[in-house]
C-alpha atoms as a PDB file:
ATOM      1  CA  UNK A   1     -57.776  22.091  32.742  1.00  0.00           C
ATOM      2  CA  UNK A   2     -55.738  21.836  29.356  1.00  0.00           C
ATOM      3  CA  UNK A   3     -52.359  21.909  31.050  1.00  0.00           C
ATOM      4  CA  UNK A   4     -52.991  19.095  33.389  1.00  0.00           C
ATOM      5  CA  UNK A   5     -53.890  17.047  30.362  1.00  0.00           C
ATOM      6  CA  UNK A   6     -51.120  17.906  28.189  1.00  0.00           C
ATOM      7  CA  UNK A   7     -48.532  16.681  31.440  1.00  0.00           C
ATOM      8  CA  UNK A   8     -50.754  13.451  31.169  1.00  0.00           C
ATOM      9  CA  UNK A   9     -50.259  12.846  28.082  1.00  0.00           C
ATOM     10  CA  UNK A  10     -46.408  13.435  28.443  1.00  0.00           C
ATOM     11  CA  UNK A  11     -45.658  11.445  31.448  1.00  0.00           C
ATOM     12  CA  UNK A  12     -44.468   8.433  30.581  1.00  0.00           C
ATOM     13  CA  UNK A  13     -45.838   5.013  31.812  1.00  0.00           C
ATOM     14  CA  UNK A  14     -43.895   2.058  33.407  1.00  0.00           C
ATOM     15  CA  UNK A  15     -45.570  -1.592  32.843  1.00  0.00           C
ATOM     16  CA  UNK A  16     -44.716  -4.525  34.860  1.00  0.00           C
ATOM     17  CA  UNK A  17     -43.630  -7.556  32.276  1.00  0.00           C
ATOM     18  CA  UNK A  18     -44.743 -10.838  33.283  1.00  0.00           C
ATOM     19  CA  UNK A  19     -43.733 -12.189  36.803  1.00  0.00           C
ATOM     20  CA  UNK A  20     -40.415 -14.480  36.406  1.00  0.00           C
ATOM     21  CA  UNK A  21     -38.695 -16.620  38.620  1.00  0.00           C
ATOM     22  CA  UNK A  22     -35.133 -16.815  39.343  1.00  0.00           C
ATOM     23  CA  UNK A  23     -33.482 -19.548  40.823  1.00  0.00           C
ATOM     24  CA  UNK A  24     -30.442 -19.918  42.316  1.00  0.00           C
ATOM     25  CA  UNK A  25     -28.152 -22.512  43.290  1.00  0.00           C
ATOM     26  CA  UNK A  26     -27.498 -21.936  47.003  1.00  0.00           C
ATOM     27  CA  UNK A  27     -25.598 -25.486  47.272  1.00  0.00           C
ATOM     28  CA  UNK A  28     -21.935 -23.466  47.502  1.00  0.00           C
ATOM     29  CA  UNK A  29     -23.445 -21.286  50.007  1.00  0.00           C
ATOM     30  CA  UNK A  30     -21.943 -21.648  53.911  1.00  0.00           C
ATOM     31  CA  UNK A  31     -23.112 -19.479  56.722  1.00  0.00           C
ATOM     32  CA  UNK A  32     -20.775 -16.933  58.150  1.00  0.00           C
ATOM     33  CA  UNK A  33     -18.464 -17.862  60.539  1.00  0.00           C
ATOM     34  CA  UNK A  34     -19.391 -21.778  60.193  1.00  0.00           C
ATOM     35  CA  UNK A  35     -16.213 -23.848  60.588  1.00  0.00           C
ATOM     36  CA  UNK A  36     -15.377 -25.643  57.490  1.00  0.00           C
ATOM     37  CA  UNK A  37     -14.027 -29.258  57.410  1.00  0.00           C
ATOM     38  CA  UNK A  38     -10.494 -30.009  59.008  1.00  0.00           C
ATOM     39  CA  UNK A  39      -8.382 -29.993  55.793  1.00  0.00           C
ATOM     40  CA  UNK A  40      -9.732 -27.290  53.852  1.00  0.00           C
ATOM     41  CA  UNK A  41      -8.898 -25.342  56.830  1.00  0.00           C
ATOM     42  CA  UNK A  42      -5.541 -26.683  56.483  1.00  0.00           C
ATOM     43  CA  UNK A  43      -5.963 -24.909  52.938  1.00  0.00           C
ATOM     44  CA  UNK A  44      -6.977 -21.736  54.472  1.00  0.00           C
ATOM     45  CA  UNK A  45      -4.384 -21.164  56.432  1.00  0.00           C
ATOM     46  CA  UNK A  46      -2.063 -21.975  53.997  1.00  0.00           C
ATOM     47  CA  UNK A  47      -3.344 -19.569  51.940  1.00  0.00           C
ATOM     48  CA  UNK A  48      -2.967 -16.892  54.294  1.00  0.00           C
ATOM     49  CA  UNK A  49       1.065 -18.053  54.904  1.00  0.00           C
ATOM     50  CA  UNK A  50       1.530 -14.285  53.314  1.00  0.00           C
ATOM     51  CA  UNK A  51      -0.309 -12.244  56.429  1.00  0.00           C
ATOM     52  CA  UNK A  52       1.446 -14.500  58.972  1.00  0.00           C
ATOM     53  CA  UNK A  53       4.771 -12.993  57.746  1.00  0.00           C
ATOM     54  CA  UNK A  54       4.194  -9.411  57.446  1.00  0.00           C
ATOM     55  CA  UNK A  55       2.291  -9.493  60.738  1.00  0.00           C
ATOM     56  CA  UNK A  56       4.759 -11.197  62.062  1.00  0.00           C
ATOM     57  CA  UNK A  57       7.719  -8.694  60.885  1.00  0.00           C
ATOM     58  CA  UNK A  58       4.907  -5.469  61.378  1.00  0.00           C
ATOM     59  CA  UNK A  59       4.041  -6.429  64.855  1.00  0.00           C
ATOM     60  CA  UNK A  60       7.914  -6.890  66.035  1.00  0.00           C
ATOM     61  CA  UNK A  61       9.059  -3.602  64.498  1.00  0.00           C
ATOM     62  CA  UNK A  62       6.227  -2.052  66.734  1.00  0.00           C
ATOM     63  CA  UNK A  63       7.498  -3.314  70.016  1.00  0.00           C
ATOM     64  CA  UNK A  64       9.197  -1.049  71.971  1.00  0.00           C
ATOM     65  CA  UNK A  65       8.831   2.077  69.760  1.00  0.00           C
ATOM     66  CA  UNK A  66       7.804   4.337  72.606  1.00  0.00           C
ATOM     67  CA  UNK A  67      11.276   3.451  74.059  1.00  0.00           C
ATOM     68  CA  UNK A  68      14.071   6.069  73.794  1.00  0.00           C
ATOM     69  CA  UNK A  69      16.591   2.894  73.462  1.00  0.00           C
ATOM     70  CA  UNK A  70      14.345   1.029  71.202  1.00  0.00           C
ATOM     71  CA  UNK A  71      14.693  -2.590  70.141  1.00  0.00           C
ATOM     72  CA  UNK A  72      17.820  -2.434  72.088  1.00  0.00           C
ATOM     73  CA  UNK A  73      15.781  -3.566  74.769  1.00  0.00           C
ATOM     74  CA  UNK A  74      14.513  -7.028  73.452  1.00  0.00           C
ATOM     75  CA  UNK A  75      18.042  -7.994  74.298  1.00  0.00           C
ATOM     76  CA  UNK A  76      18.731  -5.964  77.238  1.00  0.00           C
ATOM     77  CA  UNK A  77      16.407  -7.490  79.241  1.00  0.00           C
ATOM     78  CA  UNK A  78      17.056 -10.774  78.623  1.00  0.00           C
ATOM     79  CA  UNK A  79      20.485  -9.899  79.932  1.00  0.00           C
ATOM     80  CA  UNK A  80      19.754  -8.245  82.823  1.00  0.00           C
ATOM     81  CA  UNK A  81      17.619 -11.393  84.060  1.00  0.00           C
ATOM     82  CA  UNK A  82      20.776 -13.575  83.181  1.00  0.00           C
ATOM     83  CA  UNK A  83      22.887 -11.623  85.515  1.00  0.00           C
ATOM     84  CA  UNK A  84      20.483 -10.942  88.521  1.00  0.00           C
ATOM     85  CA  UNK A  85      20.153 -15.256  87.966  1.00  0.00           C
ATOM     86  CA  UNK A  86      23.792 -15.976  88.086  1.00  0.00           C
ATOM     87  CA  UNK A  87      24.113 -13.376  90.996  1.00  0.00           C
ATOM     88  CA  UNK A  88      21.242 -14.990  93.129  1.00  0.00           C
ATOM     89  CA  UNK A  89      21.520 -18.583  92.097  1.00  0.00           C
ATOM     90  CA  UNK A  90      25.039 -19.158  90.763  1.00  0.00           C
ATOM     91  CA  UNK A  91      26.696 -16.857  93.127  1.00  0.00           C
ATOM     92  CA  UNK A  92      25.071 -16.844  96.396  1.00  0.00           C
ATOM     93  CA  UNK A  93      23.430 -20.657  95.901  1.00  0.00           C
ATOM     94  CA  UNK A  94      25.936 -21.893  94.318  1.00  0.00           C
ATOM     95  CA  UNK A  95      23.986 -23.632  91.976  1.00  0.00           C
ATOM     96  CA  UNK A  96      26.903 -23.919  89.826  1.00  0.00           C
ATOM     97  CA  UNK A  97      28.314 -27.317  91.691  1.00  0.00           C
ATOM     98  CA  UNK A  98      28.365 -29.933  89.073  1.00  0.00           C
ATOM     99  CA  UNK A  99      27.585 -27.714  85.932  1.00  0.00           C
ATOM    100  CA  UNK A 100      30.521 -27.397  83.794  1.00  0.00           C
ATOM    101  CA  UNK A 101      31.144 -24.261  81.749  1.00  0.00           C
ATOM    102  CA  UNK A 102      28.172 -22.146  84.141  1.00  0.00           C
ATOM    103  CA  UNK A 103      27.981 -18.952  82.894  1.00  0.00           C
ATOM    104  CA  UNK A 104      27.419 -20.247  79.591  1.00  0.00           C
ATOM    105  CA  UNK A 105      24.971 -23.196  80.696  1.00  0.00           C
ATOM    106  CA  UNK A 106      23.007 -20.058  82.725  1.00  0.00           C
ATOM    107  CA  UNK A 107      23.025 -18.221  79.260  1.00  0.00           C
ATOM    108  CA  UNK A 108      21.538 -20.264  77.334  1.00  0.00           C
ATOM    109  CA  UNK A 109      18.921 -21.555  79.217  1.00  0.00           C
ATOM    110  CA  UNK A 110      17.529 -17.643  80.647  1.00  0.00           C
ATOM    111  CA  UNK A 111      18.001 -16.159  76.685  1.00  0.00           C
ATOM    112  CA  UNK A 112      16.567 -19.664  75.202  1.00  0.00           C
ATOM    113  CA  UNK A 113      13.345 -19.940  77.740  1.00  0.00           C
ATOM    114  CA  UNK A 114      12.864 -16.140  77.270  1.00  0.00           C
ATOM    115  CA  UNK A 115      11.754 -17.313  74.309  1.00  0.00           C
ATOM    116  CA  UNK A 116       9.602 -20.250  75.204  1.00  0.00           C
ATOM    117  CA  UNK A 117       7.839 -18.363  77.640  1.00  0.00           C
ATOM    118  CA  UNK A 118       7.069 -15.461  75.641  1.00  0.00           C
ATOM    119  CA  UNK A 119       5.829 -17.686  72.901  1.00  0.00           C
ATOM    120  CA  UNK A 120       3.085 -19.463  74.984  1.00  0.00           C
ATOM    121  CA  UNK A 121       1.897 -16.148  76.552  1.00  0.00           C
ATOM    122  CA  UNK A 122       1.490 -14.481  73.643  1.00  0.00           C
ATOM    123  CA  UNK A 123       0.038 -17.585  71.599  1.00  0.00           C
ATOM    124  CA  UNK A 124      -2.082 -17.512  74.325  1.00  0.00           C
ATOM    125  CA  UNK A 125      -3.748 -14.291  74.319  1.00  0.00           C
ATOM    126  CA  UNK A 126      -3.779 -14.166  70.641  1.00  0.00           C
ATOM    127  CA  UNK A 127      -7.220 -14.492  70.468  1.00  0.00           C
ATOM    128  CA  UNK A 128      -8.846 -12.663  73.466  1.00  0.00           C
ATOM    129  CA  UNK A 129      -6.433  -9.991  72.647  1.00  0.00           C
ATOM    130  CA  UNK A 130      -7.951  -9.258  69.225  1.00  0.00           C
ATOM    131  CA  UNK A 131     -11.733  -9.437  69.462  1.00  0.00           C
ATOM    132  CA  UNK A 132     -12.471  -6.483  67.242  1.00  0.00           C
ATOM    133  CA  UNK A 133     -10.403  -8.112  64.663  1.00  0.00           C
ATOM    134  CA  UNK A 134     -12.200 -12.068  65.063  1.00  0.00           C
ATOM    135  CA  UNK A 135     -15.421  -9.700  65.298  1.00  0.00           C
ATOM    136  CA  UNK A 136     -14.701  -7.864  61.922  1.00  0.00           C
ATOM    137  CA  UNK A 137     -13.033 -10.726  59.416  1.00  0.00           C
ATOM    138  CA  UNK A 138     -13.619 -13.580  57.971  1.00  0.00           C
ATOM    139  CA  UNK A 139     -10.392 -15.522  58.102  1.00  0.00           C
ATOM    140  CA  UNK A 140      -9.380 -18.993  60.173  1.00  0.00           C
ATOM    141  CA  UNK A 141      -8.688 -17.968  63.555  1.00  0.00           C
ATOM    142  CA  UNK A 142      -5.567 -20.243  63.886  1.00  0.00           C
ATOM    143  CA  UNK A 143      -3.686 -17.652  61.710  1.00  0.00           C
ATOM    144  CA  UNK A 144      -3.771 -15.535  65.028  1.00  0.00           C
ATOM    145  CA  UNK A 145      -1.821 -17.737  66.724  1.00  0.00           C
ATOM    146  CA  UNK A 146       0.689 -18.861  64.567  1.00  0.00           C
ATOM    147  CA  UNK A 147       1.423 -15.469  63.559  1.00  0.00           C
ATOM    148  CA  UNK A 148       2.387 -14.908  67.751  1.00  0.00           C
ATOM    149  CA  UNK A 149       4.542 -17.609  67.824  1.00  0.00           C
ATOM    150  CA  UNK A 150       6.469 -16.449  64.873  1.00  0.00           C
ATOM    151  CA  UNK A 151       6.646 -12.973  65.527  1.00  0.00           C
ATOM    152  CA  UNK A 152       8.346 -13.981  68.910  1.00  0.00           C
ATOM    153  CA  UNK A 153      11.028 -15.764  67.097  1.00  0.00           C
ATOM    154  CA  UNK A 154      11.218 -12.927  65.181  1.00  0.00           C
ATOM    155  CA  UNK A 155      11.791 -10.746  68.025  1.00  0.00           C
ATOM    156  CA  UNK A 156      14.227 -13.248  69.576  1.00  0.00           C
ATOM    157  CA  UNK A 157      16.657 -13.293  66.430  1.00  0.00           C
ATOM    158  CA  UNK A 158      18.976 -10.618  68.139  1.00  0.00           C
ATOM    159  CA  UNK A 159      18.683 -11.885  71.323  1.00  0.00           C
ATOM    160  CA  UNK A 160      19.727 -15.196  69.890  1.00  0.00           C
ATOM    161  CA  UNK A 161      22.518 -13.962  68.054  1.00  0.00           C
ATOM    162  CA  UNK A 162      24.051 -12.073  71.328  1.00  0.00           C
ATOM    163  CA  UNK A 163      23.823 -15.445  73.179  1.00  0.00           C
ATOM    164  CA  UNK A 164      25.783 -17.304  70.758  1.00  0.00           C
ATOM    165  CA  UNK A 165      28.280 -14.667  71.016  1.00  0.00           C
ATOM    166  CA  UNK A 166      28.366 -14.234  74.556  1.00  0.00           C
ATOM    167  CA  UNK A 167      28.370 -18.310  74.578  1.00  0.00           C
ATOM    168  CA  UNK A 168      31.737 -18.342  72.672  1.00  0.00           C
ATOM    169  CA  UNK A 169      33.399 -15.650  74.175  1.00  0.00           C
ATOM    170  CA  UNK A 170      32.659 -15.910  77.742  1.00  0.00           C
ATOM    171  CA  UNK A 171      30.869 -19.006  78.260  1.00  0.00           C
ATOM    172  CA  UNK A 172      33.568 -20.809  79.708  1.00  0.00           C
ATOM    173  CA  UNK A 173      35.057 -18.045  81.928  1.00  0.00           C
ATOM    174  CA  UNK A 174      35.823 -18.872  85.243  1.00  0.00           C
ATOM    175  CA  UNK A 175      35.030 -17.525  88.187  1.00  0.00           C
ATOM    176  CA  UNK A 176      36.298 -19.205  91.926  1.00  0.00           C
ATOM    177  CA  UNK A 177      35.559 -22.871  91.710  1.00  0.00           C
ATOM    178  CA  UNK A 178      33.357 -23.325  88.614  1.00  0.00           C
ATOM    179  CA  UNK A 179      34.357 -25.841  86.147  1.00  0.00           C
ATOM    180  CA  UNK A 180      35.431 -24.968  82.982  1.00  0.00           C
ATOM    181  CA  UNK A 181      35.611 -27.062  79.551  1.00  0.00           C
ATOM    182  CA  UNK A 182      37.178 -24.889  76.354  1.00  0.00           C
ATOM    183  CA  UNK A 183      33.972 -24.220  73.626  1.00  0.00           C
ATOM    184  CA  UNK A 184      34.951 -24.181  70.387  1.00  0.00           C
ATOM    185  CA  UNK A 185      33.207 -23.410  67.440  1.00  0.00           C
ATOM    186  CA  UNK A 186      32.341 -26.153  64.716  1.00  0.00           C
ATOM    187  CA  UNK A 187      29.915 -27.204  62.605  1.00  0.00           C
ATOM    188  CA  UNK A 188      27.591 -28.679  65.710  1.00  0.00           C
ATOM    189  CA  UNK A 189      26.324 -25.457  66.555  1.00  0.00           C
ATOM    190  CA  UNK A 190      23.896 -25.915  63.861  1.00  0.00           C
ATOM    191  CA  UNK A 191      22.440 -28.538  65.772  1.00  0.00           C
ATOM    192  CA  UNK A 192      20.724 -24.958  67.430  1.00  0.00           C
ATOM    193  CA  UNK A 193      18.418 -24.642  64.531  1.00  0.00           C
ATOM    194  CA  UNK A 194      16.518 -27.549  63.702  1.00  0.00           C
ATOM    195  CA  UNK A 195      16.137 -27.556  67.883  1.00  0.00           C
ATOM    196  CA  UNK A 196      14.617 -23.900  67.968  1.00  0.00           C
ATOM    197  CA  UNK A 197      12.363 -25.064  64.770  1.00  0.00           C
ATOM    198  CA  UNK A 198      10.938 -28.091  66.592  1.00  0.00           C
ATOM    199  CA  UNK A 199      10.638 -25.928  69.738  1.00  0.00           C
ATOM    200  CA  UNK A 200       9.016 -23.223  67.701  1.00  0.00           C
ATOM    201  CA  UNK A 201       6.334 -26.038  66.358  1.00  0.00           C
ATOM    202  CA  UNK A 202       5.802 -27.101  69.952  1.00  0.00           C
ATOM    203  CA  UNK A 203       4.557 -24.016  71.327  1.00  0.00           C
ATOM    204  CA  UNK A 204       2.633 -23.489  68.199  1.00  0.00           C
ATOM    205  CA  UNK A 205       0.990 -26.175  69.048  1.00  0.00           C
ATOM    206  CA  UNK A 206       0.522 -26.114  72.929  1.00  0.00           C
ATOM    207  CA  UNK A 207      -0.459 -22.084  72.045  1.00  0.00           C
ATOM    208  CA  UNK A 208      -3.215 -23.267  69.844  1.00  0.00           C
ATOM    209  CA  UNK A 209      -4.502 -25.074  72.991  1.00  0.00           C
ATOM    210  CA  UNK A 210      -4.403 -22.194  75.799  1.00  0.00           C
ATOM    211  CA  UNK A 211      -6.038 -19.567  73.097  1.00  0.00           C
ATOM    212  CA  UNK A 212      -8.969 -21.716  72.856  1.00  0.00           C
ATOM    213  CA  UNK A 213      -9.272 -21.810  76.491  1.00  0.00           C
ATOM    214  CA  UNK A 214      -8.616 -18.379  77.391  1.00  0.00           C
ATOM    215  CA  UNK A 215     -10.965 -17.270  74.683  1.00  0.00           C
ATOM    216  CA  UNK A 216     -13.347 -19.309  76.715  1.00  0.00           C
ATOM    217  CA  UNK A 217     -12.060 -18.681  79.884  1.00  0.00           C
ATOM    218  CA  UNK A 218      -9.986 -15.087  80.613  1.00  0.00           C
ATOM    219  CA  UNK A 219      -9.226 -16.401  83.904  1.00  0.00           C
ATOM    220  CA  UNK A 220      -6.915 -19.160  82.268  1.00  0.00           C
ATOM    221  CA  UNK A 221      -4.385 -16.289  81.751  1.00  0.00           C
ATOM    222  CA  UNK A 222      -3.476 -16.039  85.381  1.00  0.00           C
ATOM    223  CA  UNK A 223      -2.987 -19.920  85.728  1.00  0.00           C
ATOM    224  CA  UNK A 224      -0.702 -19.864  82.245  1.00  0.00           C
ATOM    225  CA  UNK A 225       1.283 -17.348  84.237  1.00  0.00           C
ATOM    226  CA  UNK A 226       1.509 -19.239  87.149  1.00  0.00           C
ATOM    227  CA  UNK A 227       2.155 -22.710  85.080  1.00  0.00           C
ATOM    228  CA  UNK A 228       4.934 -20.830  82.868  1.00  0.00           C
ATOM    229  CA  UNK A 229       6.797 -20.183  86.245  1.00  0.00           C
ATOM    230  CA  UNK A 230       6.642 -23.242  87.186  1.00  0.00           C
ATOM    231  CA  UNK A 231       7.439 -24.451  83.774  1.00  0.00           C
ATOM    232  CA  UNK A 232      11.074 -22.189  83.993  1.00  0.00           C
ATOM    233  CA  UNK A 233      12.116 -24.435  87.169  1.00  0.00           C
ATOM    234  CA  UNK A 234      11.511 -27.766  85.746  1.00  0.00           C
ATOM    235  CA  UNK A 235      13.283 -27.324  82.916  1.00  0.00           C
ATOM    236  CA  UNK A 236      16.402 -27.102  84.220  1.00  0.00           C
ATOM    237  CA  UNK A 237      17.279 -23.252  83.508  1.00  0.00           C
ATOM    238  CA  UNK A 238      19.543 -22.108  86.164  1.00  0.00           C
ATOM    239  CA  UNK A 239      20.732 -25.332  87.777  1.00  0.00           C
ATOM    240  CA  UNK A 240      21.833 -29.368  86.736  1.00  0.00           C
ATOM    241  CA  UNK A 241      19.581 -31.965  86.328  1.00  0.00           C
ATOM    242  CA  UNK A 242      21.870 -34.304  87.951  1.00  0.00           C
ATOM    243  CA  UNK A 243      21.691 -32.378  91.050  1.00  0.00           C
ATOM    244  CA  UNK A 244      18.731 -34.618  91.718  1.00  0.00           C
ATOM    245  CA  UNK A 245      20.303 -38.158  90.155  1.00  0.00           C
ATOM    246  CA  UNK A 246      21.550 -39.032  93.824  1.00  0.00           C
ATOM    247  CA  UNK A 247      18.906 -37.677  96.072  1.00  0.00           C
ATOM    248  CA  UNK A 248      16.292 -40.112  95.571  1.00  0.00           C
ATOM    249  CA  UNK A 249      13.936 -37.946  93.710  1.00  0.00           C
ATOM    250  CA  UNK A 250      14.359 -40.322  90.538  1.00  0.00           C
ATOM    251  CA  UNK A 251      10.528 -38.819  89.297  1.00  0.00           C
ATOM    252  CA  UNK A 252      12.015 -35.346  88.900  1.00  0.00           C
ATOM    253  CA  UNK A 253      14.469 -36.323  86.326  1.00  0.00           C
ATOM    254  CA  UNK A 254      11.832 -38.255  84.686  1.00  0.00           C
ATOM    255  CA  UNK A 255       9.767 -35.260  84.478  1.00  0.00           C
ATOM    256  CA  UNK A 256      12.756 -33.131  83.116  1.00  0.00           C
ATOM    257  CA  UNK A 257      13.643 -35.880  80.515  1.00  0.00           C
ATOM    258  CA  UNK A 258      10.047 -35.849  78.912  1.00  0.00           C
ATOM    259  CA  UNK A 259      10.052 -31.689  79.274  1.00  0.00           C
ATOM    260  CA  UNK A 260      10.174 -30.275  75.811  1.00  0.00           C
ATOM    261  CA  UNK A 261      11.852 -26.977  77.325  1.00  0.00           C
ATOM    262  CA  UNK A 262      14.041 -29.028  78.693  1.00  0.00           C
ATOM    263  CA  UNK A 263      15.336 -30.955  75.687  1.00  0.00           C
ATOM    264  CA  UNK A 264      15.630 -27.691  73.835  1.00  0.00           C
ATOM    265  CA  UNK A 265      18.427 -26.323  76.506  1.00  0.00           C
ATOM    266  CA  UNK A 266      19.994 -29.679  76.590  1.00  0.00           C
ATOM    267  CA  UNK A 267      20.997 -30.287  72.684  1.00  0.00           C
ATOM    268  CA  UNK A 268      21.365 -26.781  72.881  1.00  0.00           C
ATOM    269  CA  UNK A 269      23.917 -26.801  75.417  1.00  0.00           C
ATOM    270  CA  UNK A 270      25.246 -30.150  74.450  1.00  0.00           C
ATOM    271  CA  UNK A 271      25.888 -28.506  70.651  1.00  0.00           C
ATOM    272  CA  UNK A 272      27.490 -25.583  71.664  1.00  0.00           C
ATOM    273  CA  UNK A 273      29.774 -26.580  75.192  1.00  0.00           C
ATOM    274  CA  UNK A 274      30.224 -29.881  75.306  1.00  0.00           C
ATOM    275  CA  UNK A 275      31.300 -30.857  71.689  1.00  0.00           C
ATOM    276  CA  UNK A 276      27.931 -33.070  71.359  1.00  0.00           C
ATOM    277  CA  UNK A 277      24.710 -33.146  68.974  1.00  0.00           C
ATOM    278  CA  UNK A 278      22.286 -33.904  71.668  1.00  0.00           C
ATOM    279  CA  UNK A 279      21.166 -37.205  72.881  1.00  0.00           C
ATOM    280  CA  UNK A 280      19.053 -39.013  70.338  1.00  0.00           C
ATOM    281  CA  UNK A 281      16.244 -39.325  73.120  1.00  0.00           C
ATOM    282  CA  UNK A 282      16.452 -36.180  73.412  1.00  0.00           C
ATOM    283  CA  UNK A 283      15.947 -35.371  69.608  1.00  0.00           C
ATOM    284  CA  UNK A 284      13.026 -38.073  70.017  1.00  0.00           C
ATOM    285  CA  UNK A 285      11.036 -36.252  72.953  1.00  0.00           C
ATOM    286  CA  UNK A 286      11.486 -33.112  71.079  1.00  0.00           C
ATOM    287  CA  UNK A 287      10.358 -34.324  67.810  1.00  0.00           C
ATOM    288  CA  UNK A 288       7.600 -36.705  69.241  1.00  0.00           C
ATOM    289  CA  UNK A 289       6.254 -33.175  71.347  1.00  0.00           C
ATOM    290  CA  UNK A 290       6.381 -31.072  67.773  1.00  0.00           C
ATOM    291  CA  UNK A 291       4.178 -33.584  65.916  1.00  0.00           C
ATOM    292  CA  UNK A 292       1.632 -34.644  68.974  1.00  0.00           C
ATOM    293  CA  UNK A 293       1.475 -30.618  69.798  1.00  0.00           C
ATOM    294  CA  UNK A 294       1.295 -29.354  66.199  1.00  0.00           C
ATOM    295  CA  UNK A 295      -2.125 -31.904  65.584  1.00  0.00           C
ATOM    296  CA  UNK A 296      -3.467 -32.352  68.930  1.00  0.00           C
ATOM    297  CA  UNK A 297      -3.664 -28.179  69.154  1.00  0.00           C
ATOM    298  CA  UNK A 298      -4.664 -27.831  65.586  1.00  0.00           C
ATOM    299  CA  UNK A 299      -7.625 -30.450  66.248  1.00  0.00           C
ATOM    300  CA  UNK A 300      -8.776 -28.739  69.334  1.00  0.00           C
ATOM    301  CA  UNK A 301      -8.598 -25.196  68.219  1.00  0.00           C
ATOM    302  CA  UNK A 302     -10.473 -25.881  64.705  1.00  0.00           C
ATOM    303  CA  UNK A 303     -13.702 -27.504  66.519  1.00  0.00           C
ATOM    304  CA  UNK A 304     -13.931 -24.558  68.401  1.00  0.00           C
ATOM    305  CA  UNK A 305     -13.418 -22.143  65.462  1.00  0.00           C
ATOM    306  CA  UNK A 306     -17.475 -20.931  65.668  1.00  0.00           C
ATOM    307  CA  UNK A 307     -16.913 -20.018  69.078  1.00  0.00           C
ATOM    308  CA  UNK A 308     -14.148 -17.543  69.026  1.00  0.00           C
ATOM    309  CA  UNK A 309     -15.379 -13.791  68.930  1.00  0.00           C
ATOM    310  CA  UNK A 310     -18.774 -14.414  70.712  1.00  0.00           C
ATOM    311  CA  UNK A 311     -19.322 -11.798  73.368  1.00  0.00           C
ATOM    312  CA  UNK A 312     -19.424 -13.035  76.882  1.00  0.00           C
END
């Protein structure tokens, strides 16, 4: 019984102090996920201006990798639907009647919507598309996005370059009865980028919009689809807006003269065919559409910031 004793008498012995009381200020504390106010999440995006870039750049040097031609393709195809347009439409419709310098007027406005459409689709799906991401991060939701609409103008760099090329070099070729105007090349074709930066903050904004509802909704997706088709043929891509000036159909041009897309291809075309700088109304739609879009969407997509990566 000594050993037992001596192991007591060894052990060693842990008292309890006396019972204090910590207190802690939980006043700076916010629940996960809650939305903070409008303009600090203003701030918070800013602050994440960094990850909108290199997502932007990672996520375009991804595309097409799996392709034995590569990036080659973001231009490619873009081409391709130019010439199967001016086959069908200019060729066989003749919906080159009235448009001066076609080939280049078809150019620009298939390479230029390319653009416009793919940034609304993927703006779009930004959010539905990444649920494991919303699921596993705390950052402001909007960044998602954003970062699509950039990294489609990202993408579209090359293609925009080609255009601009084609534009001045064939543009104003003629072929049977089309009218032709020489292009030249001045210092209005920079007209082309404070139009493509005001386009780029318009479907920004209207993106901001549609990934709210298709995070809500998936089924939206298939009416964006349909409503981006639709969007292509009111904006006067492969034919003249003036077709319809003498036909009595005086609310179709009214439509077309408030379309954003549509003011884009005009000041656009106006810069680099027709010796112009756009109309100022037409600077005015486009500019009024970038402001309304950029703080209507922003509005609408932070109040539904709690929502977004809640299974359904």
């Amino acid at each position: 019984m000594a050993a037992p004793a001596a192991e007591q008498r060894h052990t060693p012995r842990f008292e309890l102090g006396p019972a204090r009381i910590v207190q802690m200020d939980g006043s700076k504390l916010v629940r996960v996920g809650a939305r903070p106010g409008f303009f600090q999440y203003l701030r918070e995006i800013w602050r994440f201006r960094h990850f909108l870039q290199y997502d932007a750049h990672a996520r375009t040097s991804s595309q097409n990798n799996l392709d034995s031609m590569g990036r080659v393709w973001m231009v490619l195809n873009p081409l391709l639907q130019a010439a199967v347009y001016f086959f069908i439409f200019g060729y066989i419709l003749e919906t080159h009647r009235g448009v001066v310098n076609f080939i280049g007027y078809l150019i620009i406005g298939v390479l230029t919507f390319r653009f416009i459409q793919g940034a609304v689709v993927s703006g779009s799906n930004s959010i539905a598309s990444n649920q494991n991401v919303v699921q596993s991060f705390n950052f402001p939701r909007a960044t998602l996005p954003i970062s699509s609409t950039i990294r489609e103008l990202f993408a579209t760099v090359p293609t925009f370059v080609v255009m601009a090329l084609l534009v001045y070099f064939i543009g104003d070729y003629q072929i049977g009865d089309m009218e032709r105007a020489p292009i030249t090349l001045d210092w209005k074709w920079l007209m082309f980028f404070p139009a493509i930066f005001l386009a780029l903050l318009v479907m920004t904004g209207i993106s901001l919009v549609l990934a709210r509802l298709v995070a809500q909704f998936n089924d939206m997706k298939h009416i964006i689809s349909i409503g981006v088709r639709l969007w292509f043929y009111a904006s006067a891509v492969i034919f003249s807006v003036d077709r319809f000036a003498d036909r009595g159909h005086d609310w179709i041009m009214t439509v077309m003269h408030f379309n954003p897309a549509f003011c884009v291809l005009d000041i656009i075309r106006d810069a680099w065919m027709y010796d112009g700088i756009g109309e100022p109304f037409r600077w005015a739609v486009l500019g009024g559409w970038a402001a309304g879009a950029m703080v209507i969407g922003m509005i609408i997509f932070w109040r539904g910031e709690e929502t977004y990566g809640r299974e359904r």
